[in-house]
Protein backbone atom coordinates (compact mmCIF):
# COMPACT_ATOMS: atom_id res chain seq x y z
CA UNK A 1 15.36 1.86 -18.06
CA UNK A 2 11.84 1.40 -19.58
CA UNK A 3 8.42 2.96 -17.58
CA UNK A 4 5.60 0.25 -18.41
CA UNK A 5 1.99 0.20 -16.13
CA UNK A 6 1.14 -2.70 -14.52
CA UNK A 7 -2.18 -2.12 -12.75
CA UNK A 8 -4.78 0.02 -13.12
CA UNK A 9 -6.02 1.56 -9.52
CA UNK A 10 -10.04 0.15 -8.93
CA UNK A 11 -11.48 2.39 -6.35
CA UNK A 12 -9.34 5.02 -4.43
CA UNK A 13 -5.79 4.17 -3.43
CA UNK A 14 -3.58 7.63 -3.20
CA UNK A 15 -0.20 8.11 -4.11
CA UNK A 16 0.06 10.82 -1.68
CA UNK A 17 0.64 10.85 1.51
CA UNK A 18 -1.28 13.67 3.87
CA UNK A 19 0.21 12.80 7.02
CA UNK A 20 2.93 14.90 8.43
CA UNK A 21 4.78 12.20 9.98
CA UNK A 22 6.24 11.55 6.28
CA UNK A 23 8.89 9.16 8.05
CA UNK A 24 6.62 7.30 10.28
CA UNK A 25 4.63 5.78 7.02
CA UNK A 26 7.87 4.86 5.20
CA UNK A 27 8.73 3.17 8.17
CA UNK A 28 5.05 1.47 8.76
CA UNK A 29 4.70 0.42 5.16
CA UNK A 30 8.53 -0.77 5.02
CA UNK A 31 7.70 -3.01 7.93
CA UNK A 32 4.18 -3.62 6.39
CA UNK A 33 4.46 -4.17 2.72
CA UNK A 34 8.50 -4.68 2.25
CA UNK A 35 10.20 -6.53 5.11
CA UNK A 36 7.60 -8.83 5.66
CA UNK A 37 6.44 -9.68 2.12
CA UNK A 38 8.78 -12.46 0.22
CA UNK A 39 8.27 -9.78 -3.19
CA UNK A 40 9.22 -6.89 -1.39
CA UNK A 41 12.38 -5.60 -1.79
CA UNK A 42 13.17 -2.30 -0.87
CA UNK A 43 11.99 1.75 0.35
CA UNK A 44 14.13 4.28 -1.74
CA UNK A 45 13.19 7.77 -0.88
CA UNK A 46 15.09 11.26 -0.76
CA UNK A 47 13.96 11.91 2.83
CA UNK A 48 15.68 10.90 5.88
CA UNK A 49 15.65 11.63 9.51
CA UNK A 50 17.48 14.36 11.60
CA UNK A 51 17.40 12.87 14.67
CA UNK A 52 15.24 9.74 16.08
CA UNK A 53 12.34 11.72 17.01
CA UNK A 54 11.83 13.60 13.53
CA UNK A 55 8.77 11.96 11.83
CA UNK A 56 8.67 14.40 9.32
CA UNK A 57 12.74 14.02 7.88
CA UNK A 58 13.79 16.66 5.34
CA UNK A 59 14.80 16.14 1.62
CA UNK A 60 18.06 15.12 0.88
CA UNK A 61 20.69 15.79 -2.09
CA UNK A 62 21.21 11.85 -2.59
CA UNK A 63 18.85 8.89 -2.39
CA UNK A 64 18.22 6.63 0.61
CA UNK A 65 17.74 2.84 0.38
CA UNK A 66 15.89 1.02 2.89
CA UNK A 67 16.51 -2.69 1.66
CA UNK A 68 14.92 -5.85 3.39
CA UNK A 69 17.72 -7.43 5.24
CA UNK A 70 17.63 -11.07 3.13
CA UNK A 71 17.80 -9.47 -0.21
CA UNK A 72 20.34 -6.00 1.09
CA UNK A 73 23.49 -8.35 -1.06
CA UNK A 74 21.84 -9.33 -3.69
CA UNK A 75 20.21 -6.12 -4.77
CA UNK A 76 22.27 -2.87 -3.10
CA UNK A 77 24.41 -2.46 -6.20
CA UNK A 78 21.71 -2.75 -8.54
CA UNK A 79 19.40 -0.42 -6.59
CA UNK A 80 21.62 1.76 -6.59
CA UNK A 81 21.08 2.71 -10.42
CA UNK A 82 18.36 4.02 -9.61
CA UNK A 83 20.08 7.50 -8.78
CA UNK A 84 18.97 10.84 -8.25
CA UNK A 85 18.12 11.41 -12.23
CA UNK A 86 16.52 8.27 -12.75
CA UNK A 87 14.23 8.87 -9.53
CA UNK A 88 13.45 12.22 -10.43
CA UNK A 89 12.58 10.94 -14.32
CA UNK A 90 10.00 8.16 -12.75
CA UNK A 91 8.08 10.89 -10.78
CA UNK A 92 8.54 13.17 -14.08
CA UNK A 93 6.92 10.50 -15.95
CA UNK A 94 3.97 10.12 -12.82
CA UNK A 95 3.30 13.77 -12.86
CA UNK A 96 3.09 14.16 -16.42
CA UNK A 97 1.30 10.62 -17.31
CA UNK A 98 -2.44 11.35 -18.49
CA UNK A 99 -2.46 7.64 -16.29
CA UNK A 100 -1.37 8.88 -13.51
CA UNK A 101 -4.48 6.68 -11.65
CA UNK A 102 -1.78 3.56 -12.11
CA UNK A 103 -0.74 1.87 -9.03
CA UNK A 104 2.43 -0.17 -10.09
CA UNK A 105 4.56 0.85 -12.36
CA UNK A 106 7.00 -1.78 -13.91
CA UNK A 107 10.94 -0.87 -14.32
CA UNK A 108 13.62 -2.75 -16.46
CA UNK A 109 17.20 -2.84 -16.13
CA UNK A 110 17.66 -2.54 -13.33
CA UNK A 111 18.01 -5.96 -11.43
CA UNK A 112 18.16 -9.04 -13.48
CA UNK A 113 14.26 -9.56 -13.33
CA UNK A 114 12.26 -6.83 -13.81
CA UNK A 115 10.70 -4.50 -10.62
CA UNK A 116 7.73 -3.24 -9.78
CA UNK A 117 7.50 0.70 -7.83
CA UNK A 118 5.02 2.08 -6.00
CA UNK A 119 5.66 6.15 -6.07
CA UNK A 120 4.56 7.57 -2.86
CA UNK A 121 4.93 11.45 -2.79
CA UNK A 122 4.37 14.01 0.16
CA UNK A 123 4.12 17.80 -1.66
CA UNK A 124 6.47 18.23 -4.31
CA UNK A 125 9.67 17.69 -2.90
CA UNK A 126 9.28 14.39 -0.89
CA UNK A 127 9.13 11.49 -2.79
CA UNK A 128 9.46 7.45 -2.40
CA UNK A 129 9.37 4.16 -4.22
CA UNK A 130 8.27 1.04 -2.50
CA UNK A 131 10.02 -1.45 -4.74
CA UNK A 132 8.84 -5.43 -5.59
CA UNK A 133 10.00 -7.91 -7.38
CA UNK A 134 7.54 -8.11 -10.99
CA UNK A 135 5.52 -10.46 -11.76
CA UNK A 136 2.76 -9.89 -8.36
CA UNK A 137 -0.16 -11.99 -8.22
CA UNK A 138 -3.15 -9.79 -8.49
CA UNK A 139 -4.80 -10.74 -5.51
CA UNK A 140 -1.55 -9.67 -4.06
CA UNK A 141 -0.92 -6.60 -5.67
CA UNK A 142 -4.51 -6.05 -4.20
CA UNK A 143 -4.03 -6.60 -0.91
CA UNK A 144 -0.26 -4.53 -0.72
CA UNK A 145 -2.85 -1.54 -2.03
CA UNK A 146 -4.94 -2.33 0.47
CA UNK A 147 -2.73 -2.06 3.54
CA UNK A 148 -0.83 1.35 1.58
CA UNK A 149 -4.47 2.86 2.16
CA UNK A 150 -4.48 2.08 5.50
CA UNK A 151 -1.55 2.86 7.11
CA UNK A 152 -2.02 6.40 5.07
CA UNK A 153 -5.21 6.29 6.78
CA UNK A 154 -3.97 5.89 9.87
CA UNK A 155 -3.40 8.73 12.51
CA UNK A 156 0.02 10.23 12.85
CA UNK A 157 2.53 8.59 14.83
CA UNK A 158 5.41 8.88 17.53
CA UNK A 159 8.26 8.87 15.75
CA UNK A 160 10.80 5.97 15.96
CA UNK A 161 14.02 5.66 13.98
CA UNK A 162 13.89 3.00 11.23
CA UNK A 163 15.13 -0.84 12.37
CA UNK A 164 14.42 -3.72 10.35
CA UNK A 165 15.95 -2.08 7.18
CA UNK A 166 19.60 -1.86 6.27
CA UNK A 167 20.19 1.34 5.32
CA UNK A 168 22.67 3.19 3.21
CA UNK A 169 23.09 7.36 3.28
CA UNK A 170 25.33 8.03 0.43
């Protein structure tokens, strides 16, 4: 699995989420950036929720995948490569990158065509991807920063349990 950059971040567009509600933005940006975007493929995170009220969720020993219901057959096996070690290397590689102002970050290996990740990171235990499909259109790439930065901007949330993804707990 190769780490290449894609984009280099223009302005302000954090990689780390303040609000408490750590669940709640998965959720909003999986609805927001994922499910209803023909590039987006998938959440994976090592969070989930307790119970359906739990906007915060707690870290977990395996990795979650929220996949977008149209591409959950194609990609779920491939995804799933991207285990525990692998996820922990790519936010290895964030932390310690003198880049670590890069929005997208591009991935081989691990579906046919490459795949672009957004790592989204609450503290230094709870951690996501937001995973595309690579090549993005700049103006699109853009424009999925720009709604990132605002639903991070947004006020915390009721909680509500997660569902338009297919999910898989391992």
């Amino acid at each position: 699995m190769g780490l290449f950059f894609k984009h280099k971040e223009k302005g302000h567009h954090p990689h780390d989420v303040l609000r408490k509600d750590w669940e709640n933005v998965l959720e909003a940006l999986f609805k927001y950036t994922i499910a209803n975007y023909a590039k987006g493929i998938a959440v994976i995170c090592n969070t989930s929720r307790q119970n359906p009220e739990d906007g915060a969720g707690s870290v977990q020993e395996e990795m979650i995948y929220h996949i977008r219901k149209k591409r959950d057959d194609e990609v779920r096996a491939h995804l799933k490569k991207i285990d525990v070690t692998h996820f922990e290397n790519i936010f290895k590689n964030y932390y310690e990158s003198k880049q670590k102002g890069l929005d997208f970050y591009r991935i081989k290996s691990i579906l046919a065509k490459e795949i672009m990740v957004y790592p989204l990171t609450q503290g230094e235990d709870k951690k996501a991807l937001l995973v595309y499909d690579y090549p993005i259109a700049e103006s699109n790439t853009q424009h999925i920063i720009q709604v990132i930065g605002d639903v991070l901007h947004n006020p915390e949330v009721k909680s509500e349990p997660l569902s338009d993804a297919a999910t898989d707990d391992e």
